[in-house]
Protein backbone atom coordinates (compact mmCIF):
# COMPACT_ATOMS: atom_id res chain seq x y z
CA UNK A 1 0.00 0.00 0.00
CA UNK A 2 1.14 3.22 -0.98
CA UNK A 3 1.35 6.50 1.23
CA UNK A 4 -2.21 8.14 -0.57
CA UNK A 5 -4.03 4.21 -0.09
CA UNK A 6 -3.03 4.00 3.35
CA UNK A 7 -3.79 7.86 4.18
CA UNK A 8 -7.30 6.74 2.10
CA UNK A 9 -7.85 4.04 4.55
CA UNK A 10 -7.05 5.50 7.93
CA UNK A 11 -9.58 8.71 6.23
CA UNK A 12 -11.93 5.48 5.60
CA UNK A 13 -11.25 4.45 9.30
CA UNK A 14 -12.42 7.86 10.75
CA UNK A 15 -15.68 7.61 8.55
CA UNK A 16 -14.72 10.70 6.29
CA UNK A 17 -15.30 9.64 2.57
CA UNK A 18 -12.67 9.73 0.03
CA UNK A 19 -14.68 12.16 -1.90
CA UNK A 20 -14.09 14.68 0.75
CA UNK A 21 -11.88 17.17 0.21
CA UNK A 22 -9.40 18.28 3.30
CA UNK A 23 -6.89 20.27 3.46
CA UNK A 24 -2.91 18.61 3.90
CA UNK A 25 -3.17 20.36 8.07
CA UNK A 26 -6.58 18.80 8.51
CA UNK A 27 -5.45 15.43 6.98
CA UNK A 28 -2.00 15.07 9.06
CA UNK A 29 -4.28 15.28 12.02
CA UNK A 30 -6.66 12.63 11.56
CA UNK A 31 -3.91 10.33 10.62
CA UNK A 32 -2.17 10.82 14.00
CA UNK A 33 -5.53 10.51 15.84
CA UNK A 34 -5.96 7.07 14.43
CA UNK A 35 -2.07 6.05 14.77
CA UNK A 36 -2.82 7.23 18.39
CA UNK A 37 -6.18 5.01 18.35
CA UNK A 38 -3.66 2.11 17.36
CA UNK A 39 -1.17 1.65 20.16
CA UNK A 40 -4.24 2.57 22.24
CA UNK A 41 -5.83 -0.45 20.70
CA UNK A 42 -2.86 -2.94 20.69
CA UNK A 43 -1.70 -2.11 24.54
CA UNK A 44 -5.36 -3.30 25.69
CA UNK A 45 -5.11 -6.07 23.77
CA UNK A 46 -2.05 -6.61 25.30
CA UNK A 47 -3.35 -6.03 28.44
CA UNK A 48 -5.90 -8.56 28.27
CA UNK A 49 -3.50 -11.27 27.67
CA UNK A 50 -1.90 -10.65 30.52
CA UNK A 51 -4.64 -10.12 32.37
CA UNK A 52 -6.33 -13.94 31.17
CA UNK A 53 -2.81 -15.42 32.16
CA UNK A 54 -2.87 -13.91 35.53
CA UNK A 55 -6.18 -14.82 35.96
CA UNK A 56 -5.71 -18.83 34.74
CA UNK A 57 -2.44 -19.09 37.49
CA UNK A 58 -4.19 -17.46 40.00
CA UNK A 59 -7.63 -20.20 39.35
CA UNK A 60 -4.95 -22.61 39.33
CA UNK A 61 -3.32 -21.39 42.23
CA UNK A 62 -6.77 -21.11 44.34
CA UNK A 63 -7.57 -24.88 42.87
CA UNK A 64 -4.24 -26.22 44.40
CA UNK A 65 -5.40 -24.22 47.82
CA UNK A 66 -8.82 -25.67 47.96
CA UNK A 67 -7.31 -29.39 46.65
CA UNK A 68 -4.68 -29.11 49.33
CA UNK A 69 -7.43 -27.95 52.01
CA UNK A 70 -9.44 -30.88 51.12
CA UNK A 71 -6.91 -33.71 51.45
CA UNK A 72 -5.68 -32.16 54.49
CA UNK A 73 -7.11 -34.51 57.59
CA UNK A 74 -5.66 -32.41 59.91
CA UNK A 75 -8.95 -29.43 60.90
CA UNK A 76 -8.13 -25.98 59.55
CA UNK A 77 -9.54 -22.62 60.64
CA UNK A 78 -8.82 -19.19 59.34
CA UNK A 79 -10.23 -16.97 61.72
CA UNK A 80 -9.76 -12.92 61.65
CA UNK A 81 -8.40 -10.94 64.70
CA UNK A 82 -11.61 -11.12 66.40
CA UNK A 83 -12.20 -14.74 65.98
CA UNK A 84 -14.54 -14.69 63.32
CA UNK A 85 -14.13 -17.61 61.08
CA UNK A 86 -13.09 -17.00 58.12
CA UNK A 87 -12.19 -20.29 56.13
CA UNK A 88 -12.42 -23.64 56.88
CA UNK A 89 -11.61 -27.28 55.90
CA UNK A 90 -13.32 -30.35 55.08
CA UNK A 91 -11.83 -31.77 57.76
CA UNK A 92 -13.52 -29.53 60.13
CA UNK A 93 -16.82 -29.98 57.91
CA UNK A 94 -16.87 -33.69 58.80
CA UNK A 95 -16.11 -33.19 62.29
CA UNK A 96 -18.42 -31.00 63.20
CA UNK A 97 -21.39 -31.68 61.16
CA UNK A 98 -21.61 -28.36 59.99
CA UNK A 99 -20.88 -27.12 56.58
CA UNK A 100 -18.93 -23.92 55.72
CA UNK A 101 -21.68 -21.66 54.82
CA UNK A 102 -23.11 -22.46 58.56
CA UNK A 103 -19.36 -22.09 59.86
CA UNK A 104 -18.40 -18.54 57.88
CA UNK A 105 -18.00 -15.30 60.13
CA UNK A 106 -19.30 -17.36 63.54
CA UNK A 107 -17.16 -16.62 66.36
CA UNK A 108 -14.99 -19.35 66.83
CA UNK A 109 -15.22 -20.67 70.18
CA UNK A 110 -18.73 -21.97 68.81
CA UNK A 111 -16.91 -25.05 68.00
CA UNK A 112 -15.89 -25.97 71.51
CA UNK A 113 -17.07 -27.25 73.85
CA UNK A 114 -17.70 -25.32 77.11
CA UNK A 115 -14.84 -26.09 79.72
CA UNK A 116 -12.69 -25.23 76.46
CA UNK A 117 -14.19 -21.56 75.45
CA UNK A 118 -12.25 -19.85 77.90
CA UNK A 119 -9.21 -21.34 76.26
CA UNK A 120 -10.43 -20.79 72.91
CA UNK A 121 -11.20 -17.21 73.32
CA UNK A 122 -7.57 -16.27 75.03
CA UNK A 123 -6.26 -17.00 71.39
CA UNK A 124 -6.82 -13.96 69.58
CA UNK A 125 -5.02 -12.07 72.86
CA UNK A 126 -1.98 -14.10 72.75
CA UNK A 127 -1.13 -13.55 68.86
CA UNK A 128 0.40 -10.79 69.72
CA UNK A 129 3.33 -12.17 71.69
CA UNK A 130 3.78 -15.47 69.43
CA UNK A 131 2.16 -18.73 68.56
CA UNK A 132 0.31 -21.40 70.72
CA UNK A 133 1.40 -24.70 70.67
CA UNK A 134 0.66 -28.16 71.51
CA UNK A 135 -2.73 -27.05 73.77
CA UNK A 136 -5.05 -29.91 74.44
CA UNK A 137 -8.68 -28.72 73.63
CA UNK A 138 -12.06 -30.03 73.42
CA UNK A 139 -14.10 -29.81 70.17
CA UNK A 140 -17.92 -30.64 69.56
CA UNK A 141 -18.51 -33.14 67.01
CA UNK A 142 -21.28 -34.16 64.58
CA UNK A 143 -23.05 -35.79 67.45
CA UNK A 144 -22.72 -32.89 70.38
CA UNK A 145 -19.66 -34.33 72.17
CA UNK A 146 -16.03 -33.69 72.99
CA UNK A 147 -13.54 -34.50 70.90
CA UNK A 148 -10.06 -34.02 71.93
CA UNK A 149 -7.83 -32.10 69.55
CA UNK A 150 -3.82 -31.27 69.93
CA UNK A 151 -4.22 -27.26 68.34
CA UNK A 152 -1.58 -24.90 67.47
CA UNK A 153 -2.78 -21.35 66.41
CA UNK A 154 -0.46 -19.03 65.12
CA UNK A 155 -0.85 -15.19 63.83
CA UNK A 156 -1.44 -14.58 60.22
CA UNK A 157 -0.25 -11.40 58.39
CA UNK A 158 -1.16 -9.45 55.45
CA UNK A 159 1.35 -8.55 52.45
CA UNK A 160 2.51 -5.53 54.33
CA UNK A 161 3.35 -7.46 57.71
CA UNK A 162 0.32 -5.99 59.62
CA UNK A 163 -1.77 -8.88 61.92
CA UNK A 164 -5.26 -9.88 60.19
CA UNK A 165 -6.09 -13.12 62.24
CA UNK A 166 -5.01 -16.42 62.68
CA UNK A 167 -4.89 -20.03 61.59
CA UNK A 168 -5.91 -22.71 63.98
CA UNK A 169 -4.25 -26.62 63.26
CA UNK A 170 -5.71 -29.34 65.26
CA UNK A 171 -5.17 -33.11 65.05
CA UNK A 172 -7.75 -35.51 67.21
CA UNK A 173 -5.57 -36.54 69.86
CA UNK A 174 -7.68 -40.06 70.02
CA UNK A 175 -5.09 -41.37 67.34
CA UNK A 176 -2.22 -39.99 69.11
CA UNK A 177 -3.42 -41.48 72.13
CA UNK A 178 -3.75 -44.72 70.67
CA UNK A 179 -0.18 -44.28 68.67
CA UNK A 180 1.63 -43.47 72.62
CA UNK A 181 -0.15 -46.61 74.11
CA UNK A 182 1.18 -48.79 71.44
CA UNK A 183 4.48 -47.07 71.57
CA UNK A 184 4.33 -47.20 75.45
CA UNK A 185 3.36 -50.96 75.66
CA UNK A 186 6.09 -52.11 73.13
CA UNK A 187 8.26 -50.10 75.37
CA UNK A 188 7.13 -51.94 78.39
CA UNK A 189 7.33 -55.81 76.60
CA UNK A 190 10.88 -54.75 75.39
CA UNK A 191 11.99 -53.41 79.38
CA UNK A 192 10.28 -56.50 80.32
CA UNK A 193 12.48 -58.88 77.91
CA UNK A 194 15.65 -57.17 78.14
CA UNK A 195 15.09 -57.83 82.08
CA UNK A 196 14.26 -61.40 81.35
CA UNK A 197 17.72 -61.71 79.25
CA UNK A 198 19.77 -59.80 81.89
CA UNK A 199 18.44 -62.18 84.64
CA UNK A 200 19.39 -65.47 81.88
CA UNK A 201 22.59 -64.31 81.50
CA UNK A 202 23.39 -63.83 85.78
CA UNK A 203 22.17 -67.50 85.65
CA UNK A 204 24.10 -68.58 83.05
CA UNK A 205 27.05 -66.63 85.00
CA UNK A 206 26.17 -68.43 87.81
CA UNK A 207 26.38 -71.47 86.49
CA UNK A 208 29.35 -71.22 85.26
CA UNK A 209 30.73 -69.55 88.72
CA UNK A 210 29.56 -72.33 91.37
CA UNK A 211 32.05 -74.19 91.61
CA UNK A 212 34.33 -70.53 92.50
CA UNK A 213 31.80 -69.98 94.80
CA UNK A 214 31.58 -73.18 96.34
CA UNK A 215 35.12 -73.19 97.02
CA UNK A 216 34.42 -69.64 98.40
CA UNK A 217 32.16 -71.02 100.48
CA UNK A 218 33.99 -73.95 101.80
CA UNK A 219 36.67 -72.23 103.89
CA UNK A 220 35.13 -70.05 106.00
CA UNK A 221 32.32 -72.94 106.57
CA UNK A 222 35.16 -75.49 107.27
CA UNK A 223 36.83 -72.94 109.50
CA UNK A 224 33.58 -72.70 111.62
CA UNK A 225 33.13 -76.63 111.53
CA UNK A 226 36.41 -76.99 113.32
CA UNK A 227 35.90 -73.98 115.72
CA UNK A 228 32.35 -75.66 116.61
CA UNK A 229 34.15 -79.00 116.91
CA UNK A 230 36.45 -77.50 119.81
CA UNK A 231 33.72 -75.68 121.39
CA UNK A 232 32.01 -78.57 121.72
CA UNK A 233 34.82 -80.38 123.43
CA UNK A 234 35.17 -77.27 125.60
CA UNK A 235 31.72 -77.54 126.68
CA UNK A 236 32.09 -80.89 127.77
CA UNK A 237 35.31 -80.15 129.98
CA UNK A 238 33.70 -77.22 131.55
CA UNK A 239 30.83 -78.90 132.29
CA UNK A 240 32.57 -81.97 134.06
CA UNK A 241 34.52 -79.13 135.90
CA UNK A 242 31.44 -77.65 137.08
CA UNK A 243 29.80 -80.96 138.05
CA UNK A 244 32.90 -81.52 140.40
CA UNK A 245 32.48 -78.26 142.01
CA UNK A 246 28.94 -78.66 142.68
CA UNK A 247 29.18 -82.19 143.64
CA UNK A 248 31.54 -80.82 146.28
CA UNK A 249 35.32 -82.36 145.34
CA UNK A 250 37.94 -80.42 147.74
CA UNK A 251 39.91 -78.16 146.50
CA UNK A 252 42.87 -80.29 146.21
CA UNK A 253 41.27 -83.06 143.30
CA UNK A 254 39.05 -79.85 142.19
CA UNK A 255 42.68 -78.50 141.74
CA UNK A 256 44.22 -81.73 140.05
CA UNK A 257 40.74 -81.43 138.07
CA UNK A 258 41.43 -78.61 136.55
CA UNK A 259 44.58 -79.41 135.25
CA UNK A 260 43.90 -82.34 133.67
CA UNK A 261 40.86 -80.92 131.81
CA UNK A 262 42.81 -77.66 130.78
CA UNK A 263 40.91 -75.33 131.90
CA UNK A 264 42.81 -72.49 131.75
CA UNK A 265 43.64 -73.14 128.40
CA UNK A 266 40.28 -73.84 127.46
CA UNK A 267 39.65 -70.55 129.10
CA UNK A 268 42.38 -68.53 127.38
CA UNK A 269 41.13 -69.76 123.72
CA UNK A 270 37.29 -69.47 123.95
CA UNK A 271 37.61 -66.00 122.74
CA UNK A 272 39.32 -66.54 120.15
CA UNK A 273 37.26 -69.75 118.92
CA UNK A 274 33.87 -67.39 119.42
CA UNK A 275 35.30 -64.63 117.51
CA UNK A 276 37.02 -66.90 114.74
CA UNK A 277 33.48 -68.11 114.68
CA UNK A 278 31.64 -65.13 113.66
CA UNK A 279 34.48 -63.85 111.40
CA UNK A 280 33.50 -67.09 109.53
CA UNK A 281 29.76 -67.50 109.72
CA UNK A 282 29.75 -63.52 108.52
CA UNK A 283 31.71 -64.21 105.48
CA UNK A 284 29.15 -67.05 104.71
CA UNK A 285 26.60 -64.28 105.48
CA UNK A 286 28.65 -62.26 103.16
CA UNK A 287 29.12 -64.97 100.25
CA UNK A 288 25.17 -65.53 100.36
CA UNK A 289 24.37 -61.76 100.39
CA UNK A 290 26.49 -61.34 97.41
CA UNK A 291 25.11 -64.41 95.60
CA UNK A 292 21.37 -63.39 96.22
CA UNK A 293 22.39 -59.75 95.18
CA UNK A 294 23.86 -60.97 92.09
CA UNK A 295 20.83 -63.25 90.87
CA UNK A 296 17.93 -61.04 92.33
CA UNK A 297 16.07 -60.38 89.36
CA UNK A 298 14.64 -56.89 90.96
CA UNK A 299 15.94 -53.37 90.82
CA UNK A 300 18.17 -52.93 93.60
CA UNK A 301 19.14 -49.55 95.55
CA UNK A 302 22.10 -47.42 94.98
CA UNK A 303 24.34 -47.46 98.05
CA UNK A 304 27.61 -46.47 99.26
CA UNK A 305 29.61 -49.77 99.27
CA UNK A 306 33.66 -50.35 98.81
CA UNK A 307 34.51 -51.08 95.06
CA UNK A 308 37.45 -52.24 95.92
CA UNK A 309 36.12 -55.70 97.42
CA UNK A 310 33.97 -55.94 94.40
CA UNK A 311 35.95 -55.95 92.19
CA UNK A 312 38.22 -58.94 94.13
CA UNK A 313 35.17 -60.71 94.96
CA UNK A 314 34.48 -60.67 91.29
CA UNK A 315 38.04 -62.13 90.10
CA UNK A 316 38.38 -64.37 92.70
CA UNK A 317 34.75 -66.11 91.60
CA UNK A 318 36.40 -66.63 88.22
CA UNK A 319 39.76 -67.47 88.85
CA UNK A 320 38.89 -70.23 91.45
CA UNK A 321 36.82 -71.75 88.32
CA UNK A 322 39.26 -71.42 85.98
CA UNK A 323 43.21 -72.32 85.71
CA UNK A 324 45.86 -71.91 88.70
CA UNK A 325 48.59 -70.75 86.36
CA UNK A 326 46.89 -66.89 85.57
CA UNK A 327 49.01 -64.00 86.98
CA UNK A 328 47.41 -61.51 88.34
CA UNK A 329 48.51 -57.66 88.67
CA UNK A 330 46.45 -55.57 90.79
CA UNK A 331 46.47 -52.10 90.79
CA UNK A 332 44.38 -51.53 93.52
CA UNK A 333 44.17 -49.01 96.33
CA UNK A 334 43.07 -50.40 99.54
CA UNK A 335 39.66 -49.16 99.85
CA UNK A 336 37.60 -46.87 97.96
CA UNK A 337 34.16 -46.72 98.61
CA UNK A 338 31.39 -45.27 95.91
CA UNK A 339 27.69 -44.54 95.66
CA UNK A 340 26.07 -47.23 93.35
CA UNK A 341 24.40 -50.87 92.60
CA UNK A 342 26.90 -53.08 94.13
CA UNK A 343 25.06 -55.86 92.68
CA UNK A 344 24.96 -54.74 88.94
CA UNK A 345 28.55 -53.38 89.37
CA UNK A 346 29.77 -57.14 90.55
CA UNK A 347 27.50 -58.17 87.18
CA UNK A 348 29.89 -56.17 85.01
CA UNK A 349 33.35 -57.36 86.63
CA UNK A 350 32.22 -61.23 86.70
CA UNK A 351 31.82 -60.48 83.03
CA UNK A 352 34.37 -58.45 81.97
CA UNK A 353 37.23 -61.16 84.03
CA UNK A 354 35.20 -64.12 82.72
CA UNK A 355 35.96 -62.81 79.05
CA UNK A 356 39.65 -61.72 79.88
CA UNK A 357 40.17 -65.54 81.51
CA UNK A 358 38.30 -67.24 78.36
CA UNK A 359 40.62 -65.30 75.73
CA UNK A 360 43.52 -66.40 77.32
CA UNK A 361 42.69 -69.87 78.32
CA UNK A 362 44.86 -71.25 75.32
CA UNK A 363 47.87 -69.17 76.37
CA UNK A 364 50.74 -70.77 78.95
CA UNK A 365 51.71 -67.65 79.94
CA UNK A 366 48.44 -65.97 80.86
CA UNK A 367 48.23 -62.67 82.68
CA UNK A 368 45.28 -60.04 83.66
CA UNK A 369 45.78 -56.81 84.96
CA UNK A 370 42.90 -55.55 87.13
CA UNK A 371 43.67 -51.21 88.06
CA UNK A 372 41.02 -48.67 89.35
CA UNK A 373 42.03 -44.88 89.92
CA UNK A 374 39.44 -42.44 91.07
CA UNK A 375 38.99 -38.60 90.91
CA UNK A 376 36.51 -36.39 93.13
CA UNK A 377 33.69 -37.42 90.34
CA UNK A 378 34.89 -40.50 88.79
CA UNK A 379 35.73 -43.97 89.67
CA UNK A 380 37.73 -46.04 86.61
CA UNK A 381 38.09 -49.44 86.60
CA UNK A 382 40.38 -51.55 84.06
CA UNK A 383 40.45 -55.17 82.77
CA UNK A 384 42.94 -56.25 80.75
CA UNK A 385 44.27 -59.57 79.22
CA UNK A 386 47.75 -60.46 77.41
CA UNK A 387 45.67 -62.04 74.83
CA UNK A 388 45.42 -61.33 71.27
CA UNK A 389 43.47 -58.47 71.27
CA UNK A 390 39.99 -57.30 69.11
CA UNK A 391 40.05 -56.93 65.51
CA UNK A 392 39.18 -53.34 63.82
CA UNK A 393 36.27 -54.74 62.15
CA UNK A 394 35.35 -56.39 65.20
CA UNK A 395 36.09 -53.62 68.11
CA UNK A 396 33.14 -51.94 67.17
CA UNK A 397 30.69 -54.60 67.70
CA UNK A 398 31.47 -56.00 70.51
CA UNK A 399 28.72 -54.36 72.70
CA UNK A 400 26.34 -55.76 70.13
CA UNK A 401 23.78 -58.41 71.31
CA UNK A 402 24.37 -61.43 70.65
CA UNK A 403 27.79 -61.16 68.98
CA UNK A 404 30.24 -63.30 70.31
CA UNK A 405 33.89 -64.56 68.74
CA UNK A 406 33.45 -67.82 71.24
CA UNK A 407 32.73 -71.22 69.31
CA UNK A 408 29.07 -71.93 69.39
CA UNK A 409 28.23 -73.70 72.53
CA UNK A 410 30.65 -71.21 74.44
CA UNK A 411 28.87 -67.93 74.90
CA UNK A 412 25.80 -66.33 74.76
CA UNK A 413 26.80 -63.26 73.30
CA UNK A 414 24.57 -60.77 75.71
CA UNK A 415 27.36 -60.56 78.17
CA UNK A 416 29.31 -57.34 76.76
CA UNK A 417 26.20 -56.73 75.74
CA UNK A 418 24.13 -56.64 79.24
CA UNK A 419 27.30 -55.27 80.76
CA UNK A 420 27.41 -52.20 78.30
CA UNK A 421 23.11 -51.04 78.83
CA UNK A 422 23.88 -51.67 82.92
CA UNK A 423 26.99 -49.28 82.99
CA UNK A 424 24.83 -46.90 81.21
CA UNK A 425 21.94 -47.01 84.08
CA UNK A 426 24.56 -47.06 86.59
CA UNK A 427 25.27 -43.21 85.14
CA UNK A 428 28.46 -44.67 83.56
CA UNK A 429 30.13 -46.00 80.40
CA UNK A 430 31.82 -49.39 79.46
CA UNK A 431 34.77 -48.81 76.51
CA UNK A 432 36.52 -51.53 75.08
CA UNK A 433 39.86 -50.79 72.94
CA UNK A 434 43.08 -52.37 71.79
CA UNK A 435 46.17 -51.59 74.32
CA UNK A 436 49.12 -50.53 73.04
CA UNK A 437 51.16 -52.92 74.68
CA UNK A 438 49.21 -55.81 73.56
CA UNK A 439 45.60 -57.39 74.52
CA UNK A 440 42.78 -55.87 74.86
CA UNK A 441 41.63 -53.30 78.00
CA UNK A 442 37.92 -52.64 78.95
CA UNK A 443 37.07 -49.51 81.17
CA UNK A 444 34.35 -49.19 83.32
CA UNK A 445 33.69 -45.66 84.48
CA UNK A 446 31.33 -44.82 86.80
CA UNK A 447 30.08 -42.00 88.79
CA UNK A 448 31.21 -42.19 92.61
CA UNK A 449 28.43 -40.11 94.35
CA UNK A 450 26.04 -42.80 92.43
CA UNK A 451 24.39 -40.66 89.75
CA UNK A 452 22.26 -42.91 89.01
CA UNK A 453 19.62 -42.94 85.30
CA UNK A 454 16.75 -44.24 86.54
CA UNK A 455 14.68 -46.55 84.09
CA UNK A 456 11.07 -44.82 82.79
């Protein structure tokens, strides 16, 4: 199109025929009037373009709300700052029996129930200094009665940061409920079996220990055997004495009398024999008290006892079981007394020897090294053997359950094990390593003024 068609057409365009005759001024005008009309013309269209695409992401953007609000089974409530509702859920549709229509701009504590209103109507006040969480309230359902929800409500904001209500989250707690019982009686049946396989393994400790123990208990009960046996005699001299002085012998034969029967020797070692009697019917007491301590299948106290005898008592079981030939080095102070379970501590030692003694039972030299040292806090207690020490790949397992490197037939496996989760209630730690010197070391460290974890 030439200039004269297309200044024809845009005449044409402003309905002035091309018969008409206009000046060049007049016809410059019109023409920029209608390129005007043009761009005019092109930036709505443009416009609505825009406008349509906006429109079709913010449809789809309101159909992902309302699709994400209905799949949600958790309620929702959109309330304003006065706790008007606002929005809700289909959640909270089927819960309460109500539909939104009947829900919109109702004050919100409607949906309670009465004890929790007062609750309810304290959120809008505490927006303003954060968010409430995890509060136990009671809803009314379909059917007029409470339903326990776990609600969080926290503030909601407009685009310029300014508060215009709140959004209310609550999850029927009946679920929960039934989620913690589970949880809680699965907890209880595995307390209750890991009791039942601590209280297997003392006995299969035990078993292994009696003869130790019977040996242990021979010598203080043959001691008191022997001391009974001279009493007795005693008893008989004194008494024949006594018969002749109230029978009325003079004093010369009572004299001769007393001679013969010895009784001022008799006299001179009766305290002895009593108290060499006691020493040895306590140490039975003692042996017994440690043996019903170590296979009592209930929780025992903590108590200050000396940690120092335990852990002898504990070696000597084994090693009076096992072979004469194992050198012992002990590190030991005298006495050191700590805050604890003597019984579970004992547990531990009988373990930790028993394991030391077992490793080495092929060697002909063969030699454990028992060492405790002690600070204001902490009581540490060593074991080790001159064996062959733990492998790498194996060093980190050895607390497992049920792993054991003895042939099958020779270990349970839960000993290490057991040992390890009772250190741990004790407030301590069991560590096994490789020592530098050769062998293996475990360390018990425990707490000495008995910080004891008590089980849930």
């Amino acid at each position: 199109m030439n200039e004269e068609q297309y200044r024809a057409s845009l005449i044409d365009r402003a309905g002035v025929t091309g018969k008409l005759a206009l000046n060049p001024s007049t016809e410059s005008a019109w023409i920029e009037v209608i390129q005007k009309m043009d761009e005019v013309y092109a930036d709505l269209v443009r416009y609505q373009i825009a406008l349509e695409a906006k429109n079709a992401a913010l449809e789809e953007a309101q159909q992902f709300i309302r699709s994400v609000l209905a799949s949600m089974t958790d309620i929702l409530i959109v309330c304003d700052t006065s706790g008007r509702i606002e929005q809700v859920n289909a959640a909270l549709e089927v819960l309460s029996g109500r539909g939104a229509g009947e829900l919109l701009q109702q004050p919100v504590d409607t949906l309670f129930m009465p004890e929790s209103k007062p609750m309810a109507d304290q959120f809008p006040e505490k927006l303003a200094s954060g968010s409430v969480v995890d509060c136990e309230v009671n809803l009314r359902d379909a059917n007029g009665e409470a339903t326990p929800l776990a609600m969080n409500c926290s503030p909601r904001h407009d685009h310029e940061g300014r508060l215009v209500g709140m959004v209310i989250i609550g999850r029927p707690v009946g679920e929960l409920r039934r989620a913690y019982d589970e949880l809680n009686s699965a907890h209880h049946e595995l307390q209750k079996t890991q009791q039942q396989l601590i209280h297997s393994e003392k006995m299969a400790s035990l078993g292994r220990l009696v003869a130790g123990v019977a040996h242990e208990l021979n010598n203080p009960i043959s001691f008191v055997f022997g001391n009974m046996h001279a009493l007795k005699r005693y008893g008989e001299h004194i008494t024949r004495y006594l018969g002749a002085i109230d029978g009325g012998m003079e004093s010369e034969a009572l004299r001769a009398l007393r001679g013969e029967l010895k009784i001022e020797r008799i006299l001179g070692d009766l305290g002895s024999l009593i108290d060499g009697t006691m020493e040895g019917a306590e140490r039975v007491s003692d042996i017994v008290q440690d043996l019903r301590r170590y296979s009592n299948n209930r929780q025992e106290e903590a108590r200050p006892f000396d940690v120092i005898e335990v852990i002898n008592t504990a070696a000597d079981w084994v090693f009076k079981v096992g072979r004469n030939s194992l050198r012992v080095e002990r590190a030991l102070p005298e006495r050191l007394i700590v805050v604890g379970r003597k019984g579970h501590v004992h547990q531990i030692l009988v373990n930790l020897v028993q394991n030391a003694v077992d490793v080495m039972e092929a060697m002909a030299d063969a030699q454990l090294d028992l060492g405790c040292e002690a600070d204001e806090q902490w009581v540490t207690i060593t074991v080790r053997d001159h064996g062959p020490g733990i492998a790498d790949d194996e060093l980190i397992r050895v607390f497992d359950p049920f792993y054991t490197s003895k042939p099958v037939g020779k270990g349970t496996g839960l000993g290490l094990y057991i040992s390890y989760g009772m250190a741990a209630d004790l407030g301590g730690e069991l560590g096994a390593a490789n020592h530098p010197a050769g062998g293996a070391i475990f360390t018990l460290k425990l707490p000495r003024e008995g910080v004891v974890h008590e089980k849930s």
